[in-house]
PDB file of N, CA and C in Angstrom:
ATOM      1  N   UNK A   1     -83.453  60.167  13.060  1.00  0.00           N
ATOM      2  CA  UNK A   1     -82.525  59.045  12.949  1.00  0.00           C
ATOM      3  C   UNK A   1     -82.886  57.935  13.947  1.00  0.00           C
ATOM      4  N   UNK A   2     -82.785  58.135  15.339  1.00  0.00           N
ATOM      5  CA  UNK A   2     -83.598  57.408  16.192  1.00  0.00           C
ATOM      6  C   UNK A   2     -84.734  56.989  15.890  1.00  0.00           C
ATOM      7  N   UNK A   3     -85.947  57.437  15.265  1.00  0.00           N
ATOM      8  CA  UNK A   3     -86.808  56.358  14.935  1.00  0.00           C
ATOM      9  C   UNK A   3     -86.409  55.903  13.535  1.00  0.00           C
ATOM     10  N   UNK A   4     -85.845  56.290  12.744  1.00  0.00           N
ATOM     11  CA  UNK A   4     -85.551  55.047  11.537  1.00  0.00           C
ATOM     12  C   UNK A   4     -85.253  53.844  12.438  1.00  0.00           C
ATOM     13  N   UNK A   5     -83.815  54.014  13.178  1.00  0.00           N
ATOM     14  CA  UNK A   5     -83.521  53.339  13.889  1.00  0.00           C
ATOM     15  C   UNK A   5     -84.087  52.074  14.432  1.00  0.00           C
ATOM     16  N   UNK A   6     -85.567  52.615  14.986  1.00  0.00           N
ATOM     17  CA  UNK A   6     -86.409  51.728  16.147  1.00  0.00           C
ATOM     18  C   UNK A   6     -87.243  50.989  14.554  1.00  0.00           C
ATOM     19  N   UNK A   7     -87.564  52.009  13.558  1.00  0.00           N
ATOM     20  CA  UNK A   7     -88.130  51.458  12.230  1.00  0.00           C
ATOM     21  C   UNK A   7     -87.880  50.210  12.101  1.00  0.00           C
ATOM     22  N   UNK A   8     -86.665  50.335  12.061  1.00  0.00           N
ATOM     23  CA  UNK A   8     -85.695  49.323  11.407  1.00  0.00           C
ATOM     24  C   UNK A   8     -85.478  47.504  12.031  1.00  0.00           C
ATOM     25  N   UNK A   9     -84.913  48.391  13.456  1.00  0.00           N
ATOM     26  CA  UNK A   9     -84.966  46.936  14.137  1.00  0.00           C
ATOM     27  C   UNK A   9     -86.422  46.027  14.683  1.00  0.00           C
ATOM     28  N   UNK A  10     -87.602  46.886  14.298  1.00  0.00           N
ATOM     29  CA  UNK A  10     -88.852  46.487  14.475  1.00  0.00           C
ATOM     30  C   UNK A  10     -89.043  46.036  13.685  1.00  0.00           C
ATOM     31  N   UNK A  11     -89.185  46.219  12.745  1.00  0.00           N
ATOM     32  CA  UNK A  11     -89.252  45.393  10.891  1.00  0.00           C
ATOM     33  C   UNK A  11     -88.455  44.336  11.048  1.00  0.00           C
ATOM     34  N   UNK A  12     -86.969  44.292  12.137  1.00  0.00           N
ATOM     35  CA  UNK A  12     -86.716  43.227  11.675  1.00  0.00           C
ATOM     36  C   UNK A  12     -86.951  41.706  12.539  1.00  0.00           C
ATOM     37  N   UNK A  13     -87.628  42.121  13.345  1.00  0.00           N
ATOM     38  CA  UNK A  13     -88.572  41.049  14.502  1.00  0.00           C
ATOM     39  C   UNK A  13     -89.218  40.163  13.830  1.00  0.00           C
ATOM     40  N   UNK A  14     -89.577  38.329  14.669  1.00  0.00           N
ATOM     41  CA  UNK A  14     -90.192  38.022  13.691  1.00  0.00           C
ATOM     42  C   UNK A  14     -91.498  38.562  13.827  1.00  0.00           C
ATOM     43  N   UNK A  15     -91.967  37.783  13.192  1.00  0.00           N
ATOM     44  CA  UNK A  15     -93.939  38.330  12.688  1.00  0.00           C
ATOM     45  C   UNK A  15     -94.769  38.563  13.957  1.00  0.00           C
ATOM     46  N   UNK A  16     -94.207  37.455  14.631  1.00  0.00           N
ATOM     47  CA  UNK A  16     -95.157  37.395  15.670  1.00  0.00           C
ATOM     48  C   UNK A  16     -94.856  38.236  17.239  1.00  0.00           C
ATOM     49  N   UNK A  17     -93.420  38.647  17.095  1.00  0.00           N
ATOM     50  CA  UNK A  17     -93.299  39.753  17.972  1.00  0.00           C
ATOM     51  C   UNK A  17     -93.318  40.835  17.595  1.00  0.00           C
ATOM     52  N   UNK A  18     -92.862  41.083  16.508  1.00  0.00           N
ATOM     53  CA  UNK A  18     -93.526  42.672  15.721  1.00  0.00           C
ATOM     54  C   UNK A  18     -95.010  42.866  15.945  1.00  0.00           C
ATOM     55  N   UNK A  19     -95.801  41.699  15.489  1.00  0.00           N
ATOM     56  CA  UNK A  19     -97.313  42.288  15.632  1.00  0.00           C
ATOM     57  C   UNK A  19     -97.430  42.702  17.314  1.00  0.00           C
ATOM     58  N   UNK A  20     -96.580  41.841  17.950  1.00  0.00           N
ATOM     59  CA  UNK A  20     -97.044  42.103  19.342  1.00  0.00           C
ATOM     60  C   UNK A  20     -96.735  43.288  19.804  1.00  0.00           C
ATOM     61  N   UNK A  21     -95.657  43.720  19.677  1.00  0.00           N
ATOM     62  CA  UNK A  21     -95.094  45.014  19.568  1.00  0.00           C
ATOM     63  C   UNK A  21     -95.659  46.334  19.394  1.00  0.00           C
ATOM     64  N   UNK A  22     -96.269  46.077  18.104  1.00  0.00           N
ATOM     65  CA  UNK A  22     -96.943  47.006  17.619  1.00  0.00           C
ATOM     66  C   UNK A  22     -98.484  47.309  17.885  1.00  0.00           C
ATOM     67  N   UNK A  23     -98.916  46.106  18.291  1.00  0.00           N
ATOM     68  CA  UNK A  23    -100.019  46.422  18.725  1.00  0.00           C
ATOM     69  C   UNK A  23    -100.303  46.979  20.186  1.00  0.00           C
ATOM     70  N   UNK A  24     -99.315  46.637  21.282  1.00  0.00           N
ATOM     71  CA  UNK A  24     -99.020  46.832  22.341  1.00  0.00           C
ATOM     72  C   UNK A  24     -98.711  48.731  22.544  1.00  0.00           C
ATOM     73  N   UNK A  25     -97.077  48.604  21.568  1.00  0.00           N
ATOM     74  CA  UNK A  25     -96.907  49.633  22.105  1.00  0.00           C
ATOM     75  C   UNK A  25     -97.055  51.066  20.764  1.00  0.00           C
ATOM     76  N   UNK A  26     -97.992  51.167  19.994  1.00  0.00           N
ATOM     77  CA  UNK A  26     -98.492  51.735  18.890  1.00  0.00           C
ATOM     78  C   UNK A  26     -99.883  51.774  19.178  1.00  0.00           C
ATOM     79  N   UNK A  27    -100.757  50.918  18.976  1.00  0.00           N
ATOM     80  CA  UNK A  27    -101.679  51.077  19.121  1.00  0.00           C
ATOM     81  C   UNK A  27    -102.371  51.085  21.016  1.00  0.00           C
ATOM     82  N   UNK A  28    -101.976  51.013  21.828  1.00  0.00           N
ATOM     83  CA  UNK A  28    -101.740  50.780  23.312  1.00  0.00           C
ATOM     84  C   UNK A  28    -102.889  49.522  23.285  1.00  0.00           C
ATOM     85  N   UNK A  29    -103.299  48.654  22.682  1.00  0.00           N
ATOM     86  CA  UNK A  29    -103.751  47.414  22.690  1.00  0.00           C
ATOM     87  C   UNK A  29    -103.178  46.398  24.214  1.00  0.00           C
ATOM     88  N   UNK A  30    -104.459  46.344  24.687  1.00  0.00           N
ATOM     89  CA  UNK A  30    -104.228  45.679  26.506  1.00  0.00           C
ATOM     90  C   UNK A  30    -103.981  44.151  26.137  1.00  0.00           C
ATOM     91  N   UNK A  31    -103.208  43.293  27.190  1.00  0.00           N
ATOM     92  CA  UNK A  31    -102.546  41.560  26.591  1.00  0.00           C
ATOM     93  C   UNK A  31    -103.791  41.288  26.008  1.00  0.00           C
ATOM     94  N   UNK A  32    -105.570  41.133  26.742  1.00  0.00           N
ATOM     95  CA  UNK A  32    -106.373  40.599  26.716  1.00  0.00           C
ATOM     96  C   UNK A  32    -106.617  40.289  25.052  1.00  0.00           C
ATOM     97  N   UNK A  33    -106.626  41.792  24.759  1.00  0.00           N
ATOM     98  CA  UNK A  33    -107.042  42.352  23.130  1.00  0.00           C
ATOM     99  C   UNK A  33    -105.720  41.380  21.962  1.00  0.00           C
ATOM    100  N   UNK A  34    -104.864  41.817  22.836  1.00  0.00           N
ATOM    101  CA  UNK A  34    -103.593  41.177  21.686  1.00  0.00           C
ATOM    102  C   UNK A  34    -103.925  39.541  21.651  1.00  0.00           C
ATOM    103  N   UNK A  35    -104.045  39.141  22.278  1.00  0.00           N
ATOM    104  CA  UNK A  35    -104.414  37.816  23.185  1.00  0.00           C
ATOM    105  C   UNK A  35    -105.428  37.396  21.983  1.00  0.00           C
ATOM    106  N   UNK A  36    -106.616  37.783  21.979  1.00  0.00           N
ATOM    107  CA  UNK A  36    -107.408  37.343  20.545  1.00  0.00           C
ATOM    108  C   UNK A  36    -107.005  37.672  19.119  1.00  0.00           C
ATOM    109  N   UNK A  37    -106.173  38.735  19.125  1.00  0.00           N
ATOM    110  CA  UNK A  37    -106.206  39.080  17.522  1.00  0.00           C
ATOM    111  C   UNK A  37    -104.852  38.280  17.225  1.00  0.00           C
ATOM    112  N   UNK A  38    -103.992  37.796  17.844  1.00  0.00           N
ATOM    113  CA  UNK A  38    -103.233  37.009  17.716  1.00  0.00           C
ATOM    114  C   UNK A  38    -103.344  35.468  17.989  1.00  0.00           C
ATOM    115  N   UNK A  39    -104.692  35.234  18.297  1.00  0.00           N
ATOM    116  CA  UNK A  39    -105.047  33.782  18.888  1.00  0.00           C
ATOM    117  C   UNK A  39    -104.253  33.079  19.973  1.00  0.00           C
ATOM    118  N   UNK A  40    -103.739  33.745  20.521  1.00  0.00           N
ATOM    119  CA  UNK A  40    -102.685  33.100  21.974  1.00  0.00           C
ATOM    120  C   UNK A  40    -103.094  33.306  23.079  1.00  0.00           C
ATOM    121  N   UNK A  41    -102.295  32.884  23.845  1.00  0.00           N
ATOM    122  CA  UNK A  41    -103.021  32.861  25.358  1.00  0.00           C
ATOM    123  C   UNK A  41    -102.225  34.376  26.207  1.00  0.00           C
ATOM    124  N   UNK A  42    -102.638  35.129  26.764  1.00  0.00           N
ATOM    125  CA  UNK A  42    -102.352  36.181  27.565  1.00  0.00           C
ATOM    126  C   UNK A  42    -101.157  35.973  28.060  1.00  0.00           C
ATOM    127  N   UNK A  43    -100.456  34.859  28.624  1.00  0.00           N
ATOM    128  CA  UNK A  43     -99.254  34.622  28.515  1.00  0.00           C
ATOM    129  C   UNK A  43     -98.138  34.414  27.811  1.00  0.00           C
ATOM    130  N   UNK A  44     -98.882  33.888  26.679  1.00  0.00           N
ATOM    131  CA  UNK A  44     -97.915  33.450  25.611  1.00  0.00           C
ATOM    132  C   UNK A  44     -97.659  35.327  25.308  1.00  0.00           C
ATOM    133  N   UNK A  45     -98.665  36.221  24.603  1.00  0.00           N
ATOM    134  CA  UNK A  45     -98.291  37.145  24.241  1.00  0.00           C
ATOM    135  C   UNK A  45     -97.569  38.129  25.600  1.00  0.00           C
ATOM    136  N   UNK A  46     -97.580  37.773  26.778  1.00  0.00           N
ATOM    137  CA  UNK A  46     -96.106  38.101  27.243  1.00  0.00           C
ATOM    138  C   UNK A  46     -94.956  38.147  27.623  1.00  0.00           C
ATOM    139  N   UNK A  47     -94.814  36.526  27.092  1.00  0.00           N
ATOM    140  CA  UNK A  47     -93.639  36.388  26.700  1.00  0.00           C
ATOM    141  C   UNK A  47     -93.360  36.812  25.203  1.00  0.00           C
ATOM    142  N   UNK A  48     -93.927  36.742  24.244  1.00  0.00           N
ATOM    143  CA  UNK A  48     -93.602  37.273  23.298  1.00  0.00           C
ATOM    144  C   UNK A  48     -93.096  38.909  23.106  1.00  0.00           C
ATOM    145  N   UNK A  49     -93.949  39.621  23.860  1.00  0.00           N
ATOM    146  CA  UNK A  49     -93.568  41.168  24.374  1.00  0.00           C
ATOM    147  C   UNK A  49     -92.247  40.718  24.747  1.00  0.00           C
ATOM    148  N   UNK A  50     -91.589  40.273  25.730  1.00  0.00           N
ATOM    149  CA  UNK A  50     -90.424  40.248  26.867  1.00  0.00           C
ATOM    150  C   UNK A  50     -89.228  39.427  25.353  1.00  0.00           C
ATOM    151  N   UNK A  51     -89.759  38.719  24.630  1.00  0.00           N
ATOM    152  CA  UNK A  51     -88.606  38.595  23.593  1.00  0.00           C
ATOM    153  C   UNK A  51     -88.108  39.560  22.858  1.00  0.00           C
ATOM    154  N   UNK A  52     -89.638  40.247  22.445  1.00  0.00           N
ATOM    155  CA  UNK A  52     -89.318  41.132  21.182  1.00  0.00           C
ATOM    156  C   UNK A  52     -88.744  42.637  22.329  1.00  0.00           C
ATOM    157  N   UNK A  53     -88.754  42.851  23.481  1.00  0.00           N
ATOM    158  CA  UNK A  53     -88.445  43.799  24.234  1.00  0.00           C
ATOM    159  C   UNK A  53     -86.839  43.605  24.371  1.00  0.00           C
ATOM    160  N   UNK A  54     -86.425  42.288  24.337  1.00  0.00           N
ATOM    161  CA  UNK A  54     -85.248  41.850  24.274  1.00  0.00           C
ATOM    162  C   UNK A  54     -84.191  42.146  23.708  1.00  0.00           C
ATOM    163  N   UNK A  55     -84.754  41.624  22.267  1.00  0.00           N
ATOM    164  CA  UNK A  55     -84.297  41.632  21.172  1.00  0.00           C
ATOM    165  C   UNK A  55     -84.087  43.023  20.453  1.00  0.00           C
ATOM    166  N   UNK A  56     -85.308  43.930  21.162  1.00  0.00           N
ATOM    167  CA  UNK A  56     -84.868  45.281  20.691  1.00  0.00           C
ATOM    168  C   UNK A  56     -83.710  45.850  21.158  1.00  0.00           C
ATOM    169  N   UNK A  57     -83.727  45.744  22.316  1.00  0.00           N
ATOM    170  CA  UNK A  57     -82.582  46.195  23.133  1.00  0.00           C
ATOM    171  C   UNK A  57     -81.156  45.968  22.116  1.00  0.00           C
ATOM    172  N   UNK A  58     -81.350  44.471  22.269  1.00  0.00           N
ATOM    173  CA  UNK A  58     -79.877  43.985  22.201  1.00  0.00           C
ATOM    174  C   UNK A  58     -79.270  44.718  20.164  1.00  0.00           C
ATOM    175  N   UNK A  59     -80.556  44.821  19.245  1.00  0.00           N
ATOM    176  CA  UNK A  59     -80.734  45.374  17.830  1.00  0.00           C
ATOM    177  C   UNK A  59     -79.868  46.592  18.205  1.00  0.00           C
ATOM    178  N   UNK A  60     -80.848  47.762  19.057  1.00  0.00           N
ATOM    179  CA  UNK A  60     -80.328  49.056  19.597  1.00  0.00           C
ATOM    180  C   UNK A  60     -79.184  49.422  20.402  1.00  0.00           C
ATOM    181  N   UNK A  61     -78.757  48.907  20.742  1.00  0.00           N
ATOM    182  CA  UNK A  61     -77.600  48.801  21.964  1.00  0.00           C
ATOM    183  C   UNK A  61     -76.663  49.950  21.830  1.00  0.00           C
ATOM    184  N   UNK A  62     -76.064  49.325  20.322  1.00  0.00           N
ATOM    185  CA  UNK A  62     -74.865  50.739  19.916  1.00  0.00           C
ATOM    186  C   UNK A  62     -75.898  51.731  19.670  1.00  0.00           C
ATOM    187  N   UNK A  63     -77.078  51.835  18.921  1.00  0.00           N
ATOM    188  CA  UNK A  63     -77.416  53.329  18.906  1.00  0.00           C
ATOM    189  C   UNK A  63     -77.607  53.769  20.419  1.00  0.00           C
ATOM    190  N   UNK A  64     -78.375  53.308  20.949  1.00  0.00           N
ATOM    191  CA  UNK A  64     -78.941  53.590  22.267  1.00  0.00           C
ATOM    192  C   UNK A  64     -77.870  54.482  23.555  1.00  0.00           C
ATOM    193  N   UNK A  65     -76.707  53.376  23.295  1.00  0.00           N
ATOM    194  CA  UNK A  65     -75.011  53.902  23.947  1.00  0.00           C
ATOM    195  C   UNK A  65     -74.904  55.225  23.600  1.00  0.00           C
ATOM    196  N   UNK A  66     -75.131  55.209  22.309  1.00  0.00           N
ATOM    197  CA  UNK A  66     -74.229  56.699  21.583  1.00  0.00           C
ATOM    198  C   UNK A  66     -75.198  58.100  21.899  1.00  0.00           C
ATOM    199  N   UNK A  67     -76.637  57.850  22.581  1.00  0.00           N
ATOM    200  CA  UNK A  67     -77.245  58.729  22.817  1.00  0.00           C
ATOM    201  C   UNK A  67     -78.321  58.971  23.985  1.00  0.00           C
TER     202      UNK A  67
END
């Protein structure tokens, strides 16, 4: 249930923090790497991490509480 969960609110990120996401923390892809396959600058993709890290939270919150 917990990962449908994380499924779910990851799918619902936009594009560009999902990929970051996923490449980060799925594939363990270092900023440098994300950094080219996303064409951004090493910073940009961490702030993009720190949104979509955000945003998960705030998606998960009630599940997260309840367990």
């Amino acid at each position: 249930e917990r990962a449908e969960a994380v499924d779910a609110a990851t799918a619902a990120l936009p594009e560009a923090q999902r990929l970051a996401i996923i490449l980060r923390r799925f594939e363990a892809m270092p900023y440098d790497d994300i950094a080219v396959v996303l064409k951004i600058s090493v910073p940009a993709v961490k702030s993009l991490l720190f949104r979509a890290r955000e945003d998960l939270r705030e998606r998960l919150k009630g599940f997260l509480a309840e367990g």
